[in-house]
N, C-alpha and C. Protein backbone atom coordinates (compact mmCIF):
# COMPACT_ATOMS: atom_id res chain seq x y z
N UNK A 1 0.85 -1.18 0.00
CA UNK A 1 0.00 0.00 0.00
C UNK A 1 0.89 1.23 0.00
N UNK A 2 0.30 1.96 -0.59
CA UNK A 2 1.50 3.21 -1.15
C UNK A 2 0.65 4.68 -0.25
N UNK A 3 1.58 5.34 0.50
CA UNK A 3 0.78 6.59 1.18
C UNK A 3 1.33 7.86 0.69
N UNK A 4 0.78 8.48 0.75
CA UNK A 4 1.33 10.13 0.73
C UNK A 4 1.80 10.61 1.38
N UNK A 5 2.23 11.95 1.28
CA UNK A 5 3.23 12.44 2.31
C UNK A 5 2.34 12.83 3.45
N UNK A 6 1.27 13.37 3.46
CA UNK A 6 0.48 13.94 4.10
C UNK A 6 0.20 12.62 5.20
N UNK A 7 -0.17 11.50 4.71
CA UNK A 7 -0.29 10.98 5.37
C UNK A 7 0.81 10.34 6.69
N UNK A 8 2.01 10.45 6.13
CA UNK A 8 3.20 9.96 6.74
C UNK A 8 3.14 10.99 7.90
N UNK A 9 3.21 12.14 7.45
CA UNK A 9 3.61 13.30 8.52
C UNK A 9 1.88 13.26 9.81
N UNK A 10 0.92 13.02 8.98
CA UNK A 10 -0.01 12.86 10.33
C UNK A 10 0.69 11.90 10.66
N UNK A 11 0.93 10.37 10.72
CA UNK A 11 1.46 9.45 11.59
C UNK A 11 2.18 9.99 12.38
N UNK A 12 3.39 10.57 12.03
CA UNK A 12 4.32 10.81 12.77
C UNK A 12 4.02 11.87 13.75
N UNK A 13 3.11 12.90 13.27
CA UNK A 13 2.62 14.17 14.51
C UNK A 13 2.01 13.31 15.29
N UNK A 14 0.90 12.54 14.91
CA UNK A 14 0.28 12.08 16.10
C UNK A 14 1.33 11.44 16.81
N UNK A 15 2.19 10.59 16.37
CA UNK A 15 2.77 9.81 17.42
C UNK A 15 3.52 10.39 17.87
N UNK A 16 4.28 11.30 17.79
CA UNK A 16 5.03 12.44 18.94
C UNK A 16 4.01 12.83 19.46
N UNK A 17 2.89 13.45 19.37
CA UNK A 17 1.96 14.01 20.27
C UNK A 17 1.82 12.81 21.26
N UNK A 18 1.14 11.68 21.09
CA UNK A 18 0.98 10.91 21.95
C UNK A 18 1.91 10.50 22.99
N UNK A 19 3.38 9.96 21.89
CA UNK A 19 4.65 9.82 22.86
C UNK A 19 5.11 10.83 24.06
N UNK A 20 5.07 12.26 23.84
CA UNK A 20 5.33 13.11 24.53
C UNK A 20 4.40 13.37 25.72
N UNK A 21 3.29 12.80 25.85
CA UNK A 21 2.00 13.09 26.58
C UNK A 21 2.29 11.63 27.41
N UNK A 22 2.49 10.44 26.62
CA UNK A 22 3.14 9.12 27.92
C UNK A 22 4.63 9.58 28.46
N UNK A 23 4.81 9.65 27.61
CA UNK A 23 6.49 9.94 28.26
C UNK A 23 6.49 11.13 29.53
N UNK A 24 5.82 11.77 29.50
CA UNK A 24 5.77 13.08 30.32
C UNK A 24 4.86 12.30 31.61
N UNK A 25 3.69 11.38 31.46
CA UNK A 25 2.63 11.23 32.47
C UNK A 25 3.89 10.21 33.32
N UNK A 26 4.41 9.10 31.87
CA UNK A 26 5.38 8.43 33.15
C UNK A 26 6.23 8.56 33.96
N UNK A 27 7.22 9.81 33.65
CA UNK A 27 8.13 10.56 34.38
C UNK A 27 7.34 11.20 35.43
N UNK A 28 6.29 11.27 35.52
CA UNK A 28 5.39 12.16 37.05
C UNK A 28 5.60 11.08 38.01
N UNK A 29 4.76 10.02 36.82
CA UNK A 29 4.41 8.89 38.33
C UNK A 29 5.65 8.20 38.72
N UNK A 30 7.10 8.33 37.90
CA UNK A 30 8.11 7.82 38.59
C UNK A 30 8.82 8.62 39.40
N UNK A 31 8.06 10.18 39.49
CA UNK A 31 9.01 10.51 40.53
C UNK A 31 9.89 11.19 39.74
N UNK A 32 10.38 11.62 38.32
CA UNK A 32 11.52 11.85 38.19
C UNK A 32 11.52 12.99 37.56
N UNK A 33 10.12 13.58 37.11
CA UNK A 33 10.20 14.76 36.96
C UNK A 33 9.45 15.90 37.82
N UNK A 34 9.77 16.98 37.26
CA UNK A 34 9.61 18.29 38.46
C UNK A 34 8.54 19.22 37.32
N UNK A 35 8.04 20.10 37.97
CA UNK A 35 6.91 21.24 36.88
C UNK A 35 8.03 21.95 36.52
N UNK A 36 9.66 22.29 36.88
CA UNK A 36 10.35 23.00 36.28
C UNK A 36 11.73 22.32 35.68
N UNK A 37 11.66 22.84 34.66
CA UNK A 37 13.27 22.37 33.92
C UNK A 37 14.44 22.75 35.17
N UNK A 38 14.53 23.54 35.26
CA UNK A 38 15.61 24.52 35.93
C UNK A 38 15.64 23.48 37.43
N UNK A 39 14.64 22.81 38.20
CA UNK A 39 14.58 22.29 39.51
C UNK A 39 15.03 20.78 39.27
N UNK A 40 15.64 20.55 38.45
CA UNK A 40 15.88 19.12 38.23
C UNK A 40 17.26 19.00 37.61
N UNK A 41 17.95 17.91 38.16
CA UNK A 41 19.24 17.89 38.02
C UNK A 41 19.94 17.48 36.80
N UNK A 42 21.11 16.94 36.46
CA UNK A 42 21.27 16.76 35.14
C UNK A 42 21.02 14.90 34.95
N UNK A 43 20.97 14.27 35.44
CA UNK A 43 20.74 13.04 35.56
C UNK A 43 18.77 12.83 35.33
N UNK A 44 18.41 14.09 35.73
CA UNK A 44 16.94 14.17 35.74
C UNK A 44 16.54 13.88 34.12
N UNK A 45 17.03 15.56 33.87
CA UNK A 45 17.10 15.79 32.52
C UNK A 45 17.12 14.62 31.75
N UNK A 46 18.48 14.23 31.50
CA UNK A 46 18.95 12.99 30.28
C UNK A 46 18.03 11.71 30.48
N UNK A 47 17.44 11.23 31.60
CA UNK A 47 16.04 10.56 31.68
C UNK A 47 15.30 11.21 30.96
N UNK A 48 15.04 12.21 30.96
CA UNK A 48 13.65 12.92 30.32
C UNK A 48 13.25 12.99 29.22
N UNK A 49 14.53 13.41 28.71
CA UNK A 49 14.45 13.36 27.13
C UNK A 49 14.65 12.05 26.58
N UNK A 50 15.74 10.88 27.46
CA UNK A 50 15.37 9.52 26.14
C UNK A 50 13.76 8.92 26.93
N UNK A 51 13.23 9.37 27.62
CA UNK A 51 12.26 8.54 28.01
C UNK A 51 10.98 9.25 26.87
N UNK A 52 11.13 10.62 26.73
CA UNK A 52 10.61 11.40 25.37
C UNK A 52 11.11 10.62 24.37
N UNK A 53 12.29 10.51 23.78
CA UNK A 53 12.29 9.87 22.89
C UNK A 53 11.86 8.18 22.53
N UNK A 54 12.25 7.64 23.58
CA UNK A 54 11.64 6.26 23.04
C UNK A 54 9.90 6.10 23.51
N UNK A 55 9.82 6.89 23.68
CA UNK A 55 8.06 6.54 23.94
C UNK A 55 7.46 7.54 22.45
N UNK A 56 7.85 8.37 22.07
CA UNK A 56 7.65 9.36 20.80
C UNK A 56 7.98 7.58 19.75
N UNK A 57 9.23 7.35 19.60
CA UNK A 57 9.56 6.31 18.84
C UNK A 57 8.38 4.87 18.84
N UNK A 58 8.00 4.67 19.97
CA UNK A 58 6.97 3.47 19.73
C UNK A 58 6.09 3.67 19.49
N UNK A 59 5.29 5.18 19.91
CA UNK A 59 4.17 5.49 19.67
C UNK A 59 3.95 5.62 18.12
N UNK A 60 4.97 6.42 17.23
CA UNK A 60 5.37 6.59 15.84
C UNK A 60 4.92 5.48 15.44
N UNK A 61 5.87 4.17 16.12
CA UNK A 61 6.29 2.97 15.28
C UNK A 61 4.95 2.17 15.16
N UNK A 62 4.40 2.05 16.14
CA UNK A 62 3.15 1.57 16.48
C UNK A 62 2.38 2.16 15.47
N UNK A 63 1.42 3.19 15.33
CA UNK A 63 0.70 4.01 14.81
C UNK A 63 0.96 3.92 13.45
N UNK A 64 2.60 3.49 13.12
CA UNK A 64 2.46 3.53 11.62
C UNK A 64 2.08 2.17 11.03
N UNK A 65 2.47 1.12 11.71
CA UNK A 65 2.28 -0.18 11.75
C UNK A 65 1.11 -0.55 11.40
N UNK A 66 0.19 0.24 12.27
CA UNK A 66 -1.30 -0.10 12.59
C UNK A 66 -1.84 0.82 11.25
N UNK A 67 -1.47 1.96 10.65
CA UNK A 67 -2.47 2.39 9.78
C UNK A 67 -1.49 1.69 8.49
N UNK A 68 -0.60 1.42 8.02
CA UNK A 68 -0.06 1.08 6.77
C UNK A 68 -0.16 -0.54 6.44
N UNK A 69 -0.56 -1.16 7.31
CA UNK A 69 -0.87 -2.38 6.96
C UNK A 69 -2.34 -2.73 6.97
């Protein structure tokens, strides 16, 4: 099945939207993030962002999986 671009780029917005919205709820409930950038240490941080990134990445991967097949 052959998609358009349009379509590629919704996949991928949604699934950063989504990823960033788990990734963010799970860092609350573990405790590891703070309401401020600046109040969190650097060990905080570098959690934050790959836990953003691989939850952005499955959500992507997932979502594309599920509409292209």
């Amino acid at each position: 099945m052959s998609a358009n671009a349009f379509e590629i780029l919704m996949v991928v917005a949604l699934g950063v939207l989504a990823g960033t919205g788990i990734g963010l709820l799970i860092g609350f409930v573990m405790k590891q993030q703070k309401r401020e950038w600046s109040a969190m240490t650097r060990k905080e941080h570098a959690l934050a962002i790959v836990l953003l990134l691989v939850s952005c990445s499955i959500c992507t991967i997932g979502l594309g999986c599920y509409s292209f097949t």
